[in-house]
Protein backbone atom coordinates (compact mmCIF):
# COMPACT_ATOMS: atom_id res chain seq x y z
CA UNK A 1 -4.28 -15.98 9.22
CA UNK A 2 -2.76 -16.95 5.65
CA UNK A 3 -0.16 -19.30 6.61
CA UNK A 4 2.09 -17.58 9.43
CA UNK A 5 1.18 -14.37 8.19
CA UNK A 6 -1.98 -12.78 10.32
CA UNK A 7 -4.17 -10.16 8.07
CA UNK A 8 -8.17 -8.92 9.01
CA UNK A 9 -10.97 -8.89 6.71
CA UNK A 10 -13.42 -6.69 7.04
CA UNK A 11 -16.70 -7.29 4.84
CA UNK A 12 -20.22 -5.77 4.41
CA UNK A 13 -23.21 -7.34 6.23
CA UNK A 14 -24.50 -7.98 3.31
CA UNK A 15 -23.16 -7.41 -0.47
CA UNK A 16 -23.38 -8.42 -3.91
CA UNK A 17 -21.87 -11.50 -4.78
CA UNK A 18 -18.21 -11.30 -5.51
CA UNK A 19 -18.11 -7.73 -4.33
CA UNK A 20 -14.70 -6.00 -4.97
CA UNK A 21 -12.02 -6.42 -2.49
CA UNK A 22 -9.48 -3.23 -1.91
CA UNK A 23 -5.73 -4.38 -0.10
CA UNK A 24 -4.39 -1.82 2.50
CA UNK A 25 -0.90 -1.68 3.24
CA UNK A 26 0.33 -0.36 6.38
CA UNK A 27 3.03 2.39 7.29
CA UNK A 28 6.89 1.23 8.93
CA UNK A 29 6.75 0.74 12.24
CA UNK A 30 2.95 -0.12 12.62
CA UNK A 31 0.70 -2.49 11.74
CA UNK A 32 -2.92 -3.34 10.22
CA UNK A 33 -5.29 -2.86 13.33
CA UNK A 34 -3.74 0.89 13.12
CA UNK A 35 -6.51 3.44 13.87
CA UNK A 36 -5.83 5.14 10.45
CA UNK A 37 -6.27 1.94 8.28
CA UNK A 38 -8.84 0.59 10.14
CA UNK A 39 -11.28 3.99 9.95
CA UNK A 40 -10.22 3.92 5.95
CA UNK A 41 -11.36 0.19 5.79
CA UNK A 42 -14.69 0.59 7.69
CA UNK A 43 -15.53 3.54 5.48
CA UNK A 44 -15.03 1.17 2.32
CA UNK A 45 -17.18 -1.32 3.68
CA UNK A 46 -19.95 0.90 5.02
CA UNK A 47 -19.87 3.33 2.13
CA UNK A 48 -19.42 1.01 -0.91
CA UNK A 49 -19.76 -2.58 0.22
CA UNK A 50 -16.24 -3.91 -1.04
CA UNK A 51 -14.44 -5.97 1.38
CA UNK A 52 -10.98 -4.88 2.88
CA UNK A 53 -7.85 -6.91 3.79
CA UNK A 54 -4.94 -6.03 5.57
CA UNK A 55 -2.17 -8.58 6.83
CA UNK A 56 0.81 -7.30 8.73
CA UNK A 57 4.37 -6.45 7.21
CA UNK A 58 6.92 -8.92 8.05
CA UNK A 59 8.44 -8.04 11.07
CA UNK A 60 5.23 -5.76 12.03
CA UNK A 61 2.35 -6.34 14.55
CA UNK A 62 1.88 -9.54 15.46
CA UNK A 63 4.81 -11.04 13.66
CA UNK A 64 7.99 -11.80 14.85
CA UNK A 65 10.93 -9.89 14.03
CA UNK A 66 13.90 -11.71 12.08
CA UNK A 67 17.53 -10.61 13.27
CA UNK A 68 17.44 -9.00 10.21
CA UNK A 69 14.77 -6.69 11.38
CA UNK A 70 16.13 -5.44 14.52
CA UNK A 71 19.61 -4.81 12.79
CA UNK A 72 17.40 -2.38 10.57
CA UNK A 73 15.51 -1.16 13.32
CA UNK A 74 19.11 -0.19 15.75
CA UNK A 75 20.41 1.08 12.46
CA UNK A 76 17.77 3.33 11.34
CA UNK A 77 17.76 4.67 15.42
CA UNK A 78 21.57 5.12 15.57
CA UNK A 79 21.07 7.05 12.13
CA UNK A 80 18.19 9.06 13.28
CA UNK A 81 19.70 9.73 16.76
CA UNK A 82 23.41 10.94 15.44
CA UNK A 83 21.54 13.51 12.46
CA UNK A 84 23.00 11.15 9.82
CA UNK A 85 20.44 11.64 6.75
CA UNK A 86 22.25 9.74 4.30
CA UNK A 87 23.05 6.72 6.38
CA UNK A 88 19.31 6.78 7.50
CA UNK A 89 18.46 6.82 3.86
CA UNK A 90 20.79 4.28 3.11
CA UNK A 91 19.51 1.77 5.99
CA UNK A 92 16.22 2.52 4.80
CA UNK A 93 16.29 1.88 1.09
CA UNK A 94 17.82 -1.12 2.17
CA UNK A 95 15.74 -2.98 4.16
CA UNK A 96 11.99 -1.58 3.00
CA UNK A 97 13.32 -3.11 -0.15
CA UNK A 98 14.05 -6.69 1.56
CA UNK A 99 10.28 -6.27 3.08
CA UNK A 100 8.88 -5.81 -0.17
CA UNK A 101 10.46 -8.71 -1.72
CA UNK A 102 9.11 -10.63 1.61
CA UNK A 103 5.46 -8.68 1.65
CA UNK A 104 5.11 -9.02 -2.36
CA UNK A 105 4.69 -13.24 -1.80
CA UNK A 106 2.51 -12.86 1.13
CA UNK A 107 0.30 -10.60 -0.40
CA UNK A 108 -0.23 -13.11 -3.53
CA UNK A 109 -0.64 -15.85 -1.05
CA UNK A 110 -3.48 -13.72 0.63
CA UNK A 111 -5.35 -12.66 -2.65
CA UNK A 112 -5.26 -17.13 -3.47
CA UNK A 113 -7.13 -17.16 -0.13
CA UNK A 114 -9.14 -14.52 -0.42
CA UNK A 115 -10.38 -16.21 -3.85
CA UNK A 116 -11.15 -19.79 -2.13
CA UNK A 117 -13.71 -17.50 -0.59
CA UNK A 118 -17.64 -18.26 -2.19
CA UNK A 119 -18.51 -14.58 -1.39
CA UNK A 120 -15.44 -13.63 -3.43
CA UNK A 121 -13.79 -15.96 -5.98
CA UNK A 122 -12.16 -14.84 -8.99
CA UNK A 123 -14.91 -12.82 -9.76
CA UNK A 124 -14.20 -9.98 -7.78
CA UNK A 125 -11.95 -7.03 -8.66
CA UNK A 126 -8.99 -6.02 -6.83
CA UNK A 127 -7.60 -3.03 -5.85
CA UNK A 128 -4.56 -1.87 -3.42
CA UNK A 129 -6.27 0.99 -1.12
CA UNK A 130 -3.30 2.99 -0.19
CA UNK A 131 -0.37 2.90 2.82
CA UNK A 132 1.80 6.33 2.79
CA UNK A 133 5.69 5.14 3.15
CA UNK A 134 5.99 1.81 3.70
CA UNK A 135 2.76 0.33 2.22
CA UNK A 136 3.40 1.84 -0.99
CA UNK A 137 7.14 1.20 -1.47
CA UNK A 138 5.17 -2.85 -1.06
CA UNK A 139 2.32 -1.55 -3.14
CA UNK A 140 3.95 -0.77 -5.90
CA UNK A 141 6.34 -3.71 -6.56
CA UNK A 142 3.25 -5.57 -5.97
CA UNK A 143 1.10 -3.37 -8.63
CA UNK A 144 3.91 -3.94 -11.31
CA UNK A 145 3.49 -7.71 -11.45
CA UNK A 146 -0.20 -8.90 -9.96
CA UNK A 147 -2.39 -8.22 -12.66
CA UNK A 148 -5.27 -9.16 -10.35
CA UNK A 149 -4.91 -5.43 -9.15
CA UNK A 150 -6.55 -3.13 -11.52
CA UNK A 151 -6.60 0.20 -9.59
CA UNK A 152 -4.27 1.97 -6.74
CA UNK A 153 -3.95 4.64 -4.53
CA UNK A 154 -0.34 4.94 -3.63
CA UNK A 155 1.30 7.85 -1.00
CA UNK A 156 4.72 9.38 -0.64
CA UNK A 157 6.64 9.44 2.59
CA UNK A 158 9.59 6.97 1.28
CA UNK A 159 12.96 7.00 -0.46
CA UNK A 160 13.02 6.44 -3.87
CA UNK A 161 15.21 4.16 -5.50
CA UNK A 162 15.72 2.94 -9.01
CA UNK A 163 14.16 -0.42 -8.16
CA UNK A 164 10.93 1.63 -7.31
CA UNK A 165 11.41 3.51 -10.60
CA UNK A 166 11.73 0.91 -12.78
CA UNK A 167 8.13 -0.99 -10.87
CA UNK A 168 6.58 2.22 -11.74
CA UNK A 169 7.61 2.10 -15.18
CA UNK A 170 5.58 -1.03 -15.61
CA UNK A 171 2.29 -0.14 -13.84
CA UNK A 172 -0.50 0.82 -16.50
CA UNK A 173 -3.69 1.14 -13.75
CA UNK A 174 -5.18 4.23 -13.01
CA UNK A 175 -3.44 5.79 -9.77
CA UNK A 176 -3.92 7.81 -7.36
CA UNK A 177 -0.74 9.40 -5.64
CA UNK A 178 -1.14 11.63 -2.29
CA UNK A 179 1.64 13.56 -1.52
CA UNK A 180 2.95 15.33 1.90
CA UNK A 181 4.63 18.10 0.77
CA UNK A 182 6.63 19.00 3.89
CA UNK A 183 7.75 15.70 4.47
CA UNK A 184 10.51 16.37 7.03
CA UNK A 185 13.12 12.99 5.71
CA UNK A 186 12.14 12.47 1.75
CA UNK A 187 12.81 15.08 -1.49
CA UNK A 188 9.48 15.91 -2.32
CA UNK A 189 11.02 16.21 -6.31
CA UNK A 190 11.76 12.30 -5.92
CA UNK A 191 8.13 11.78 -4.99
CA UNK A 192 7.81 13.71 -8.29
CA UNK A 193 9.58 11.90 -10.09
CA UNK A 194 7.86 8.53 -9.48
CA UNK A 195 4.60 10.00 -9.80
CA UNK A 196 5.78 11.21 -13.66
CA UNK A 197 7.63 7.01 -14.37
CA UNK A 198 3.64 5.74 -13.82
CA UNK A 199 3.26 4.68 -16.85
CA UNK A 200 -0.74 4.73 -16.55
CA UNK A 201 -2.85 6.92 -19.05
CA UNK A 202 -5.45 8.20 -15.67
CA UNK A 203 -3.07 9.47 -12.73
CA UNK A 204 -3.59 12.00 -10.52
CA UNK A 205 -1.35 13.81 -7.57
CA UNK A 206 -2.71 15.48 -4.51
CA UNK A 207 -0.16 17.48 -2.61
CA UNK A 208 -1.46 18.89 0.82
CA UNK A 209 0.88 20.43 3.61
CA UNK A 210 1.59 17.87 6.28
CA UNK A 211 4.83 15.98 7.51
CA UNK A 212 6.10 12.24 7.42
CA UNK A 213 3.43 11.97 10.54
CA UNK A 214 0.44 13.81 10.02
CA UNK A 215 -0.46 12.92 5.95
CA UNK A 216 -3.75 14.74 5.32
CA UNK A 217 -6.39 12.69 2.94
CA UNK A 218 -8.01 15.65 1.93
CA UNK A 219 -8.80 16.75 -1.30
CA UNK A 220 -8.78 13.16 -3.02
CA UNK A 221 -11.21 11.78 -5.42
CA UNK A 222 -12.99 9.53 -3.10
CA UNK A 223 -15.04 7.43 -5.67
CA UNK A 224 -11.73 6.54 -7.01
CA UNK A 225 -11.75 3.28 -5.95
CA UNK A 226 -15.28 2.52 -6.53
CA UNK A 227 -15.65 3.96 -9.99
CA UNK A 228 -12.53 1.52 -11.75
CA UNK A 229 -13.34 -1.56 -9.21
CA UNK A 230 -17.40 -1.39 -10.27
CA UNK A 231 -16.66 -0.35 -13.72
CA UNK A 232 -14.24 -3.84 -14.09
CA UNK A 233 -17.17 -6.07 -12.16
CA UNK A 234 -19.20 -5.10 -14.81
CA UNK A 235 -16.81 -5.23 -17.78
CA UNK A 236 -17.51 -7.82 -19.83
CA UNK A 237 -15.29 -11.20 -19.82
C-alpha cells in the first residue's frame, strides 16, 4: 500500500542488487491480482529476476469507486446495452482519460517508494510491462513524462484520442506494441496510427487475430524487456 492506493510486489528469492523493476498496468474493469497479470509477473520474476509492481486503477479492485466512476460505469452500460458506438466511445475517451491523469500521480508516488527500497534504490532500471486497453492508455501518458521508464510494451484495445497522440509523440524508448486485430469496439487503423506517432528509433508491432477479450501474446520478442532493462543496469553513469 502506497498511500491509499494498494499495489503487489512480486520479487525474486534472491537477485542482484538493484535488480530492474518492470510496472504492469491492468485492463478496465479489473484489477492487479488478475490471473493474466499475475502469470506475466511471476514469469518476470522466475525467468529474469526483475521485480514486478502492480497497484490498482483508481476506482479498480480494492479501491473505492468515486461518483464519478459509477456515472462512467452506468454510462458506458446504457451505451453498450442500446448499440450506441459513438456514445460508448465518447463515455470512454472521457473518463479513461480522467483515470490516467489520476493513475499517472500514483504511479510516480509508487516508483518514490519502490526506490526507498535497499534492494532497489535508484539504481535499478524501470520499465512499464504492458496492460492491453486501459493500462496502456495510463502507460503511455506515464511513458511521455517519467524518464525513470526506459523501455515499454504497450497493447491496443482503446480509443484513441489526440491527447494519446500527442504522449506518443514525445516517447523516445524502445516499444513494443501488441495489437488485436479483430478488436470488436476500436479501428484497428487508429491503433495504427499511434503505433506510427512513437517517436522511438526501435519499435515493433505484433498483430495476432483475437478480440477486445481474448488478446493473444504470441509471437512477441520476449527478451524485450530484459535486453534494454540489463543493457541500462550496466550502462555506464
Amino acid at each position: 500500500m502506497v498511500g491509499e492506493v494498494p499495489g503487489l510486489l512480486w520479487s525474486p528469492v534472491s537477485s542482484v542488487s538493484h535488480a530492474p523493476v518492470v510496472l504492469m498496468g491492468h485492463g478496465g474493469g479489473l484489477h492487479k491480482k488478475t490471473p493474466a497479470l499475475a502469470a506475466r509477473a511471476r514469469d518476470v520474476v522466475t525467468t529474469w529476476g526483475f521485480h514486478v509492481v502492480a497497484i490498482d486503477a483508481p476506482g479498480h479492485g480494492d479501491r473505492e469507486r468515486s461518483a464519478e466512476d459509477d456515472r462512467a460505469r452506468a454510462d458506458l452500460r446504457q451505451a453498450h446495452t442500446a448499440g450506441d458506438a459513438e456514445r460508448f466511445e465518447m463515455v470512454s475517451v472521457r473518463y479513461t482519460a480522467s483515470l490516467a491523469e489520476r493513475a499517472i500521480h500514483e504511479w510516480q508516488t509508487t516508483l518514490d517508494a519502490l526506490q526507498e527500497l535497499p534492494e532497489i534504490g535508484t539504481e535499478a532500471p524501470i520499465g512499464y510491462g504492458g496492460g492491453i486497453s486501459m493500462g496502456t492508455a495510463i502507460g503511455i501518458p506515464l511513458t511521455a513524462i517519467e524518464p525513470r521508464i526506459t523501455a515499454a510494451i504497450f497493447g491496443g484495445g482503446f480509443f484513441v484520442n489526440e491527447a494519446l497522440m500527442e504522449a506518443a509523440r514525445q516517447i523516445t524508448v524502445p516499444i513494443q506494441f501488441l495489437l488485436p486485430w479483430d478488436d470488436e469496439y476500436v479501428d484497428r487503423y487508429s491503433s495504427l496510427a499511434l503505433f506510427d506517432a512513437f517517436a522511438s528509433k526501435e519499435k515493433t508491432l505484433h498483430a495476432n487475430p483475437g478480440d477486445h477479450r481474448s488478446v493473444r501474446w504470441i509471437g512477441l520478442d520476449n527478451e524485450f524487456l530484459a535486453r534494454h532493462l540489463t543493457r541500462a543496469a550496466t550502462a555506464p553513469a
